[in-house]
Protein backbone atom coordinates (compact mmCIF):
# COMPACT_ATOMS: atom_id res chain seq x y z
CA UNK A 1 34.70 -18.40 0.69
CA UNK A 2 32.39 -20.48 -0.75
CA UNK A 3 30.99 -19.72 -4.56
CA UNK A 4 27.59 -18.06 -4.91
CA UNK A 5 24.32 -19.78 -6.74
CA UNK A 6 25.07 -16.87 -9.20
CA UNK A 7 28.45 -15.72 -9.98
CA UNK A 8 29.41 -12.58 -8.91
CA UNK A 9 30.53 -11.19 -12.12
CA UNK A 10 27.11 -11.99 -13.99
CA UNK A 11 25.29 -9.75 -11.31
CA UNK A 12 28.15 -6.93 -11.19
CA UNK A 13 28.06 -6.29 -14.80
CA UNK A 14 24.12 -5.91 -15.45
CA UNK A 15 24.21 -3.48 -12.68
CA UNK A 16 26.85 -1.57 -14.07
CA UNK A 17 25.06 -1.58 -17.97
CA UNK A 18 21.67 -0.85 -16.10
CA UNK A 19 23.84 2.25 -14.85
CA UNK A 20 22.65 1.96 -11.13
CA UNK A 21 25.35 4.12 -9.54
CA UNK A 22 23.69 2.92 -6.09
CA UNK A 23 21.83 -0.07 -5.44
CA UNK A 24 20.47 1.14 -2.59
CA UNK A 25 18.59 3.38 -4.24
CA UNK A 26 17.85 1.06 -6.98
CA UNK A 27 14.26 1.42 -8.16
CA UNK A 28 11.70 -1.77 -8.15
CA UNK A 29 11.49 -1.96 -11.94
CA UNK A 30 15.83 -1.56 -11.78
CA UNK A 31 16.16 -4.49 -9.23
CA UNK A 32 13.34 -6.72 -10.95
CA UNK A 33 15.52 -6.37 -14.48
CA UNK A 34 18.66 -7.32 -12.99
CA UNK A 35 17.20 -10.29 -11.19
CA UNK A 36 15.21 -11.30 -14.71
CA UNK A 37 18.28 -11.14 -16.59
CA UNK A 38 20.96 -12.31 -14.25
CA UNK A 39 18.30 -16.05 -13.89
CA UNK A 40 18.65 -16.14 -17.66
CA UNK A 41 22.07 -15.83 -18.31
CA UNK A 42 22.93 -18.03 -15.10
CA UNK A 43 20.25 -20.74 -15.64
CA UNK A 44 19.54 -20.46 -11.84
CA UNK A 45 16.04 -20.01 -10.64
CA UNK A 46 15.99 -16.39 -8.71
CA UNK A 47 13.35 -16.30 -5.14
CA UNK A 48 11.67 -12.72 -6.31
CA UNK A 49 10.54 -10.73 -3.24
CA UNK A 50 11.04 -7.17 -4.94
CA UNK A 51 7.23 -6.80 -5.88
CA UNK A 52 4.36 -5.78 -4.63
CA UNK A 53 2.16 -8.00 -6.82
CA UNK A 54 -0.46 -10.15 -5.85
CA UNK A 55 0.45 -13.89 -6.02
CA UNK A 56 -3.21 -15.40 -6.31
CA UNK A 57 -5.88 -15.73 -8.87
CA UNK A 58 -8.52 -12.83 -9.14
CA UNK A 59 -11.66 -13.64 -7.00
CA UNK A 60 -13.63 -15.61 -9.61
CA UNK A 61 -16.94 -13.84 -8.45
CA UNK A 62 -15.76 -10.49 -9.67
CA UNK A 63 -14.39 -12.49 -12.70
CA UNK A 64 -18.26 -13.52 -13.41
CA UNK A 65 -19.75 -10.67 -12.54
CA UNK A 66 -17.50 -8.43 -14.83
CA UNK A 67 -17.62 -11.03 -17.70
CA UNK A 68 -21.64 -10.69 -17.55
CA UNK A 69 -21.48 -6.75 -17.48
CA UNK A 70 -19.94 -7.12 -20.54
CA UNK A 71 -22.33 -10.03 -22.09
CA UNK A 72 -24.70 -7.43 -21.59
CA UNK A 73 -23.42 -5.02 -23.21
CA UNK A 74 -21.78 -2.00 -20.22
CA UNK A 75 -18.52 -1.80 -22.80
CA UNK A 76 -20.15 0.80 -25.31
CA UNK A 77 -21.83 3.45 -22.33
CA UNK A 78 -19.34 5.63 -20.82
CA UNK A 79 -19.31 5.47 -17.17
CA UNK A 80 -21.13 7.89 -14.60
CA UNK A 81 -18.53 10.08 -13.52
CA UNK A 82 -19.88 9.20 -9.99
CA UNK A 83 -19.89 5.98 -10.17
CA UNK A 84 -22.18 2.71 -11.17
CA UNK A 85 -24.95 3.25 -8.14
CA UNK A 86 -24.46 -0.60 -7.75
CA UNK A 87 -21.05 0.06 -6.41
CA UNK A 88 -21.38 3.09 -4.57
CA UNK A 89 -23.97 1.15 -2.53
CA UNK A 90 -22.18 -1.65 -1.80
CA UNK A 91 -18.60 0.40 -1.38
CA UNK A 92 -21.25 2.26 1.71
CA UNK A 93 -22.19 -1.40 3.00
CA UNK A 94 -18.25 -2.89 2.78
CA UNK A 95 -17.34 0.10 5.19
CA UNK A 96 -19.74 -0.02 7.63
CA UNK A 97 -19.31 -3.99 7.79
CA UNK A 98 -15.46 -4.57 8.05
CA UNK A 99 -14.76 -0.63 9.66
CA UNK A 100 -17.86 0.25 11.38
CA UNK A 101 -18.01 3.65 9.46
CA UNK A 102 -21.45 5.37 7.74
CA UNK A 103 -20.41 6.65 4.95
CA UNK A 104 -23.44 7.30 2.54
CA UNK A 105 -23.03 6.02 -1.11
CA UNK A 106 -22.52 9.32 -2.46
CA UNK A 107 -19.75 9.95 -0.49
CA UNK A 108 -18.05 6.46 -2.49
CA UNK A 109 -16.60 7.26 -5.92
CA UNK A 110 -14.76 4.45 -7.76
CA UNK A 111 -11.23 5.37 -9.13
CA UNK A 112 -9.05 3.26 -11.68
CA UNK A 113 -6.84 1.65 -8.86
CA UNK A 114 -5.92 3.72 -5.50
CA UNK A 115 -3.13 4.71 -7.56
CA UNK A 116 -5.33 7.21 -9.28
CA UNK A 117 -7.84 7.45 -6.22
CA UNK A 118 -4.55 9.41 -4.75
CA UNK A 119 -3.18 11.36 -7.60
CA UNK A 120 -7.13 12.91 -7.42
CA UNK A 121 -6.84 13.31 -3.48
CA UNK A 122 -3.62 14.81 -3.33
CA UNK A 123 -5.01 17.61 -6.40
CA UNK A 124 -7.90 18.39 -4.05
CA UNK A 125 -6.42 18.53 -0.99
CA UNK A 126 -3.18 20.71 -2.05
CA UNK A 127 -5.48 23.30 -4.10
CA UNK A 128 -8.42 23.41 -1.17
CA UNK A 129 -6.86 26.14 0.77
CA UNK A 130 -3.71 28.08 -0.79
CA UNK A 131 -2.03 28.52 2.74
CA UNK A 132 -2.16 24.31 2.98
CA UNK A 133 0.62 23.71 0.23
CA UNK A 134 2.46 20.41 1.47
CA UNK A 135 1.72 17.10 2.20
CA UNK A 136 2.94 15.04 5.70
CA UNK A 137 3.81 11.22 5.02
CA UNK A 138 4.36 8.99 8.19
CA UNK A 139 7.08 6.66 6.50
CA UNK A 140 8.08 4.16 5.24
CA UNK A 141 5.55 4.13 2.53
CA UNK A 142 4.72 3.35 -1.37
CA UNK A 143 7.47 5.28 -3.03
CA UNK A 144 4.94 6.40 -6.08
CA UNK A 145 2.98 8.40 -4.19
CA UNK A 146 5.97 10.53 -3.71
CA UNK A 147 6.83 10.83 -7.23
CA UNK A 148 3.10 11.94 -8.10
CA UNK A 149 3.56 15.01 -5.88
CA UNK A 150 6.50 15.53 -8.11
CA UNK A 151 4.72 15.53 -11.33
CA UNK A 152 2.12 17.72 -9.70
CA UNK A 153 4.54 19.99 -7.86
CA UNK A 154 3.26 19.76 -4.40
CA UNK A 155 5.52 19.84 -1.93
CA UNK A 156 6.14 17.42 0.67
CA UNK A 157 7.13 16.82 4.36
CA UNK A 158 8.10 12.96 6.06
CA UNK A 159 9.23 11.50 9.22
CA UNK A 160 9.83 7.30 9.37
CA UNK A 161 7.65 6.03 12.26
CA UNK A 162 10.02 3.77 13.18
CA UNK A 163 11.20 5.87 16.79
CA UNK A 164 7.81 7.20 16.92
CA UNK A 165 5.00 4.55 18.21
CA UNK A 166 2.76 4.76 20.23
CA UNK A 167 2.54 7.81 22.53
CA UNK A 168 5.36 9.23 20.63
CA UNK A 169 3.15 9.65 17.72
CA UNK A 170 0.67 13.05 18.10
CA UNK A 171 3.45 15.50 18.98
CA UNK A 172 5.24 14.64 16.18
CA UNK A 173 2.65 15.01 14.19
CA UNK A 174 1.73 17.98 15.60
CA UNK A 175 5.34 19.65 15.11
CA UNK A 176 4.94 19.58 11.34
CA UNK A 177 1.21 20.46 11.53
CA UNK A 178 1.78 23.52 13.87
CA UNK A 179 3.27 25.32 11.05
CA UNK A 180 -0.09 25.67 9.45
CA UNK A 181 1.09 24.48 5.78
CA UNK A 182 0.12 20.58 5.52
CA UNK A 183 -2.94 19.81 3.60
CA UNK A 184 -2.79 16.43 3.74
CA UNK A 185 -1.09 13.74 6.04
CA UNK A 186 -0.49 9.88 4.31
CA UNK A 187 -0.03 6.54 5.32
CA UNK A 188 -0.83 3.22 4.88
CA UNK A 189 -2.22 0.77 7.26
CA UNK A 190 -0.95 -2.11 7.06
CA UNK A 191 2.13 -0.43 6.50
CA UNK A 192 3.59 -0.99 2.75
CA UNK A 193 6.74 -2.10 3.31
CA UNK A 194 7.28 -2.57 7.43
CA UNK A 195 3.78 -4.37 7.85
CA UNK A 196 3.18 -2.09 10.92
CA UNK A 197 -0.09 -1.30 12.32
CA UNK A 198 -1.19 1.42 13.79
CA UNK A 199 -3.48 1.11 16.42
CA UNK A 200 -6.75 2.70 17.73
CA UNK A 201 -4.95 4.86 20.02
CA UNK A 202 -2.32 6.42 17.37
CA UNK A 203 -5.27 6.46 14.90
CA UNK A 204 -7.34 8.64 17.52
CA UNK A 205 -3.81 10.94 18.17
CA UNK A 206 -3.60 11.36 14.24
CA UNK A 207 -7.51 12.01 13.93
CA UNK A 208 -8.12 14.81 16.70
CA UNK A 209 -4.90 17.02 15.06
CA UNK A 210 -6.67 16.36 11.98
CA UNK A 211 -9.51 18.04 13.56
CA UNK A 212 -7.34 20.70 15.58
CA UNK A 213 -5.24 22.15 12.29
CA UNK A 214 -7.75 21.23 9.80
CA UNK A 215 -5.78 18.80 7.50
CA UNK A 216 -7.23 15.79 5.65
CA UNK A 217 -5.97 12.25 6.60
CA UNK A 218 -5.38 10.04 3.32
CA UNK A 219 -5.65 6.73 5.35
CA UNK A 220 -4.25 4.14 2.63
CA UNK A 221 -5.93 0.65 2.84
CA UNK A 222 -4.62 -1.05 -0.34
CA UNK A 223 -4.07 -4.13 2.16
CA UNK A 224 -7.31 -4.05 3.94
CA UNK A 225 -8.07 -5.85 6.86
CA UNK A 226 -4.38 -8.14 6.37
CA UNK A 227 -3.42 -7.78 9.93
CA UNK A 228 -3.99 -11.59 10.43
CA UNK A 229 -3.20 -11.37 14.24
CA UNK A 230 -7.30 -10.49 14.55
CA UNK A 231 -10.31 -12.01 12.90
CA UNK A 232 -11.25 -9.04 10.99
CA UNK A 233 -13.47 -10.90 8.33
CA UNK A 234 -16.59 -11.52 10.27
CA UNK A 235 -19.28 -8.46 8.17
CA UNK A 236 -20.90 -6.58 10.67
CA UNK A 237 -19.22 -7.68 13.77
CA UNK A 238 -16.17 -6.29 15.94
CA UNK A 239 -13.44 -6.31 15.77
CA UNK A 240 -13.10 -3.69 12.24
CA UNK A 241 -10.09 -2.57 10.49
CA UNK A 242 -8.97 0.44 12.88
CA UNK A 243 -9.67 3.73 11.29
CA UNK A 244 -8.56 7.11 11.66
CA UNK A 245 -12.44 7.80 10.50
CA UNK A 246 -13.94 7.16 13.83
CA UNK A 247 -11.78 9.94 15.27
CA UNK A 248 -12.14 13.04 12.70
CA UNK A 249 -14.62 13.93 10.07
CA UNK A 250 -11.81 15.00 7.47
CA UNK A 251 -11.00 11.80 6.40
CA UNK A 252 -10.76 10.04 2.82
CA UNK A 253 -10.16 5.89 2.96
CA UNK A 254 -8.72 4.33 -0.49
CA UNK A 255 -9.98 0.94 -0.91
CA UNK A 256 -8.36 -1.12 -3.50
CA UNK A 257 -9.10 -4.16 -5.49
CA UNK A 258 -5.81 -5.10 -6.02
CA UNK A 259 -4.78 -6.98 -3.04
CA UNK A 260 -7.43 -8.29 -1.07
CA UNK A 261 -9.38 -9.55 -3.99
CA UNK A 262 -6.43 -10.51 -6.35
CA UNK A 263 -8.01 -7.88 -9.21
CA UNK A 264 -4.53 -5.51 -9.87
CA UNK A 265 -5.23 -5.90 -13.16
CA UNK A 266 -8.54 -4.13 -14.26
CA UNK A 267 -7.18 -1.28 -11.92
CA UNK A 268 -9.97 -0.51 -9.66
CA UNK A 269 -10.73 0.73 -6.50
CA UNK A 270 -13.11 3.20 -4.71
CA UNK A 271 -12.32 6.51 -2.47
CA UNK A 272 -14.79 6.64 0.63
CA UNK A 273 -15.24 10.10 1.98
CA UNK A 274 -16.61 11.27 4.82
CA UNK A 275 -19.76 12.96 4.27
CA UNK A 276 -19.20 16.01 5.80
CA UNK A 277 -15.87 16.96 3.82
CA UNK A 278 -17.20 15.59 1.22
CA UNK A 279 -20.23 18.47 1.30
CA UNK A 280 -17.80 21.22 2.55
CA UNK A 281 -17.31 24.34 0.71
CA UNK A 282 -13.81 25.33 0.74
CA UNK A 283 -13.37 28.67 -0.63
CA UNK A 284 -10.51 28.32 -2.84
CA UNK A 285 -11.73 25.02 -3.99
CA UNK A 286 -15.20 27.00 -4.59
CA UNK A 287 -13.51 30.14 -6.61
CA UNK A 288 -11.61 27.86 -8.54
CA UNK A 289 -14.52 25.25 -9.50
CA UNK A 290 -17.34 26.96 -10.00
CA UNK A 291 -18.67 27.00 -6.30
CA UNK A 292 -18.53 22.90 -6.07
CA UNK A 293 -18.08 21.18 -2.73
CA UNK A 294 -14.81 18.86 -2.12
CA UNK A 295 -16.32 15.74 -3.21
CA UNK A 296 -18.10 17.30 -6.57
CA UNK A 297 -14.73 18.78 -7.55
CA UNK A 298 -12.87 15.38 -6.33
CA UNK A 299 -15.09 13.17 -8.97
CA UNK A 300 -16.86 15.74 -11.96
CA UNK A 301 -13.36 17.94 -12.05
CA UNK A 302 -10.37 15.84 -10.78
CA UNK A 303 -11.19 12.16 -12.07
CA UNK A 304 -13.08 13.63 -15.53
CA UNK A 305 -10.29 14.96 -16.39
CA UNK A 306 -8.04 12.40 -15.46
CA UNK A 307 -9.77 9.53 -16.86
CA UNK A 308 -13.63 10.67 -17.55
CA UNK A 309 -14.56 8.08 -14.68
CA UNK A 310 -13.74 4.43 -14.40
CA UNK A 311 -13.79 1.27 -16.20
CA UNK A 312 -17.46 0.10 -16.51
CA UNK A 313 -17.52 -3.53 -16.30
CA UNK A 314 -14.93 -3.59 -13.49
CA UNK A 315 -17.05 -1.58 -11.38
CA UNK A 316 -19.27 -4.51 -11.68
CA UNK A 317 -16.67 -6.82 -10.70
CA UNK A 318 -15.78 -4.88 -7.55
CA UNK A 319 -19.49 -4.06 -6.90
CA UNK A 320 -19.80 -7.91 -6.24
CA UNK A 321 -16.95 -8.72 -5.04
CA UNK A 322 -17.96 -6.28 -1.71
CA UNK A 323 -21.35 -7.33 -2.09
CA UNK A 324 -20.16 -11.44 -1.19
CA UNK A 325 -17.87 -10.54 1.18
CA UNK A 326 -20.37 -7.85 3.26
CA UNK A 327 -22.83 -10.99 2.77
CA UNK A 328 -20.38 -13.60 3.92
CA UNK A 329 -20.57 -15.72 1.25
CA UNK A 330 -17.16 -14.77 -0.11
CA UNK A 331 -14.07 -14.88 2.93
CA UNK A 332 -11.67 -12.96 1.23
CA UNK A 333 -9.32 -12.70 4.28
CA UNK A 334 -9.05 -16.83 4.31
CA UNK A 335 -7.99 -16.03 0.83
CA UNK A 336 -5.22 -13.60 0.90
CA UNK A 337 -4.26 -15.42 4.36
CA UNK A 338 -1.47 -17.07 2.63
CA UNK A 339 0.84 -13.96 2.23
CA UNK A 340 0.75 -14.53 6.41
CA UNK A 341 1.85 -18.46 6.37
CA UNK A 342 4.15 -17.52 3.74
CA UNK A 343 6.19 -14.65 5.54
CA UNK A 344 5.87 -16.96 8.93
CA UNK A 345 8.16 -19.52 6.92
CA UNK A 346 10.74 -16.85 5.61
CA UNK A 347 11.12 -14.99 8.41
CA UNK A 348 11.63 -18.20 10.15
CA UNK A 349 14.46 -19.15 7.97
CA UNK A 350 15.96 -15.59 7.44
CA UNK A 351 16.41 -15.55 11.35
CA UNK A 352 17.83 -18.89 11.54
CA UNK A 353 20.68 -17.78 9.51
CA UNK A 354 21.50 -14.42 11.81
CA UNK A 355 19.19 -11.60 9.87
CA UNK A 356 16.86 -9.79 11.97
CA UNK A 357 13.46 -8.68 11.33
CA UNK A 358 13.49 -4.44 11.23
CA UNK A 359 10.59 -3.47 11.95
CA UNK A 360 9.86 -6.16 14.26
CA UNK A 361 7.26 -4.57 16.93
CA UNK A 362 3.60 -3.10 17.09
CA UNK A 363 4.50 -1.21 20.27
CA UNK A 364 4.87 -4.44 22.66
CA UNK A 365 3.29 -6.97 20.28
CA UNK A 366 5.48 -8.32 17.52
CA UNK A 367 4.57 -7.20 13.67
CA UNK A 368 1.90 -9.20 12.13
CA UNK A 369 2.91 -11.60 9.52
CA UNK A 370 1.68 -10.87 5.63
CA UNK A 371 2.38 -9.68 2.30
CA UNK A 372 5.62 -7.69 3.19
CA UNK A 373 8.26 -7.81 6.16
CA UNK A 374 11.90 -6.38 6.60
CA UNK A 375 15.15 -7.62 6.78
CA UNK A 376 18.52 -6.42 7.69
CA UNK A 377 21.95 -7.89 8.39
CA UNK A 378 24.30 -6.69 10.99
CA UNK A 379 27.28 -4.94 9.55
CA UNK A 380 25.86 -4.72 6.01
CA UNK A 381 23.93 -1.52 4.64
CA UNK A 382 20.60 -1.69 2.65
CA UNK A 383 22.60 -1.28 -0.54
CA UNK A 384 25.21 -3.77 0.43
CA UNK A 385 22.78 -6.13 1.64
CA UNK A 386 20.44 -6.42 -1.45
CA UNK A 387 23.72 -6.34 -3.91
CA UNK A 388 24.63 -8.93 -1.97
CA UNK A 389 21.50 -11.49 -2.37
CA UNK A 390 21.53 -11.24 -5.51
CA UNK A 391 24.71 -13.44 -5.85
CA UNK A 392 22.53 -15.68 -4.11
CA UNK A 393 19.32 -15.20 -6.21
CA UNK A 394 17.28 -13.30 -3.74
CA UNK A 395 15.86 -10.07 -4.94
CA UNK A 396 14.64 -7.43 -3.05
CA UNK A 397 14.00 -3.28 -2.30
CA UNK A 398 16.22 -1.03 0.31
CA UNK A 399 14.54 0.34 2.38
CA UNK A 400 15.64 3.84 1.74
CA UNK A 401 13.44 3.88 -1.13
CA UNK A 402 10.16 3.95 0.95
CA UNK A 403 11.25 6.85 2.96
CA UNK A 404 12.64 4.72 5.97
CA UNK A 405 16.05 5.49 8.03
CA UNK A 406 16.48 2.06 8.82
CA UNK A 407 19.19 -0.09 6.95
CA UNK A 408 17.34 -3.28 5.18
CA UNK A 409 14.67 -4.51 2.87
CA UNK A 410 11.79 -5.00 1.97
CA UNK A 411 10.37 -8.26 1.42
CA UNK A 412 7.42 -8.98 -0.34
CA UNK A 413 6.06 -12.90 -0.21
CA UNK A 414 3.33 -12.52 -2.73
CA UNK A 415 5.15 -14.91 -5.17
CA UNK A 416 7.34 -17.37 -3.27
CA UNK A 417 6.71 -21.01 -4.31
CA UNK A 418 6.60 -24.19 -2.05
CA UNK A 419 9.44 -25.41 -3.49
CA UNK A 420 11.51 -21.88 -2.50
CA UNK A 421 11.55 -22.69 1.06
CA UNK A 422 14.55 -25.37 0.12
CA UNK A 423 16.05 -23.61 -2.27
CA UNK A 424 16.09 -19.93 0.51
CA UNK A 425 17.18 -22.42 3.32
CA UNK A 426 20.05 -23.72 1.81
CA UNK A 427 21.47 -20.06 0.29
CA UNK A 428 20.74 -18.68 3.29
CA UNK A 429 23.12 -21.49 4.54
CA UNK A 430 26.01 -20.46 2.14
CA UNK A 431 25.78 -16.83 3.02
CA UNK A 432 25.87 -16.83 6.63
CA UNK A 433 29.36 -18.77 5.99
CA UNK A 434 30.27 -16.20 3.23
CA UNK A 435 28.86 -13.26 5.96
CA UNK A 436 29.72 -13.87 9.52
CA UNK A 437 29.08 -11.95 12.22
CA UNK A 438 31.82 -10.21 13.95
């Protein structure tokens, strides 16, 4: 066998004085240590695919416009819960240019990331009608939303779409929502990790059982408009982002700075709501809050007391950042197009050297290329596998951790370097020898 980049020994005992009984269920933060520490003790340089962080620099035009807010003074006013009316108009604009959708400014509250936008959502939807308790996620998905039903104490309910595409889809569904206790159903789209879209048809399935059993779709869009097989970036013009929206009323889209304009750090985003659950009464929702509509008790009770509203001068930032892109002065898909040439080269040398992608298909199209893709290896398990690259200095998540049945990983491409290509090619080379296949 031939020796590893990293020896084996380095990477075996910082997992055992981490105290990660299973590295398949290793967290990010767990996997990202023992990568960090295992490149400084060995001296060699470790390709980091475990996270989700974005690998460009912030859009410079919310950069300005954030850095003037605060030349002009925004820091010392507290925020409208609400929103900066600057934003809320041009959060109304961005929709109905990449996604087609009217939804009136009011209806578009800022939140301090998505993160937050669905910590709020998932407090209004689980306390909006007391028989509506649990929450339906169509896995795999971002494992932290799971863990803030867990600090809230909402239950939860999950099924990994992998076996169930396309017309496969609504009864599924439909068997968890026929027992009349999910408030909410989740997922992202792109898919964080698989990079799986769904498509009109499964988003029209999803909507009209919406409608049918009365539960509100969370329809996650933290990478929005990153399926590069389409020009999506055009304002105004088909083809848009597919939507559950066009197919129910009781929808809520989170729209996130983080990713498609490079801003994860000032933590911003904005929650679109439809306007006509954003005006309904619901009556526990009205006994508990003072007779308020959904929206009202979504900003003025859930986000005041989270975070009495969000930060000022990054409103600004994000209010401009929409407004150049709905004007098409600013292509932020030409931007962020990189994660898709990026994961086009990995998965091209990952395959070479007898992995195979997971979740490889769109129904009968194969999965877009972009800021994550999966991996497995035949005869390995997702633990075994990503124990197992790190002897080579290749870091990445199981699967298992997103709520997916499949064995493999999840690869994220946000911060591989040109020179990496080498350096993956020829480890890849030393591990197929050190791994055959049967």
């Amino acid at each position: 066998m031939k020796e590893t980049p990293i020896k084996r020994e380095i990477v075996d005992r910082l997992v055992s004085e981490l105290g990660i009984k299973d590295f398949a269920k290793a967290t990010i933060r767990e996997v990202k240590q023992v990568a960090a520490r295992a490149e400084q003790e060995s001296g060699v340089e470790f390709i980091k695919m475990e996270m989700g962080i974005p690998g460009l620099p912030a859009a410079q035009v919310g950069v300005d416009a954030q850095i003037k807010a605060l030349q002009d003074g925004i820091a010392h006013s507290y925020p409208d819960i609400q929103g900066a009316p600057v934003l809320k108009r041009e959060a109304s604009r961005f929709v109905k240019a990449f996604i087609g959708l009217d939804v009136p400014a009011e209806c578009c509250v800022p939140v301090s990331g998505s993160m937050q936008g669905t910590f709020a959502s998932f407090l209004t939807c689980s306390q909006a009608d007391k028989r509506r308790d649990t929450v339906l996620f169509i896995d795999p998905g971002f494992p932290v939303q799971k863990m803030q039903l867990q600090v809230m104490g909402v239950k939860l309910e999950t099924f990994d779409v992998y076996d169930y595409r396309g017309e496969k889809l609504g009864p599924k569904v439909e068997s968890y929502l026929k027992k009349g206790n999910i408030c909410a159903i989740v997922y992202s789209n792109p898919n964080n990790p698989s990079w799986v879209c769904l498509n009109e048809q499964e988003l029209q399935s999803i909507g009209e059982l919406a409608t049918r059993y009365d539960a509100i779709v969370m329809e996650d869009l933290a990478y929005f408009a990153m399926d590069f097989r389409q020009n999506l970036s055009v304002p105004f013009e088909p083809p848009y982002q597919p939507t559950v929206g066009r197919y129910t009323d009781n929808y809520m889209l989170l729209i996130s700075g983080s990713k498609a304009f490079s801003y994860a750090g000032e933590r911003i985003g904005v929650v679109c709501i439809s306007d006509k659950l954003f005006h309904r009464h619901f009556a526990d929702l009205a006994a508990r809050y003072e007779g308020l509509p959904f929206g009202l008790v979504f900003s003025t009770r859930m986000l005041y007391a989270l975070s009495s509203g969000t930060s000022h001068s990054a409103q600004y930032a994000l209010a401009a950042m929409l407004k150049a892109a709905s004007d098409g002065t600013y292509d932020f898909r030409k931007e962020v197009s990189v994660y898709g040439e990026r994961a086009h080269k990995l998965k091209e040398i990952f395959l070479r050297h007898g992995f195979h992608i997971v979740y490889d298909k769109d129904l009968d199209k194969p999965v877009a290329d972009g800021f994550y893709f999966t991996i497995g290896y035949e005869g390995m398990t997702s633990g075994q596998l990503a124990r197992e690259l790190m002897y080579y200095g290749v870091s990445a998540i199981c699967l298992i951790t997103t709520g997916s049945h499949q064995e493999g990983l999840r690869v994220c491409t946000s911060f591989i370097e040109d020179h990496q290509y080498a350096q993956l090619e020829e480890r890849m080379c030393i591990f197929e020898e050190n791994n055959p296949h049967a």
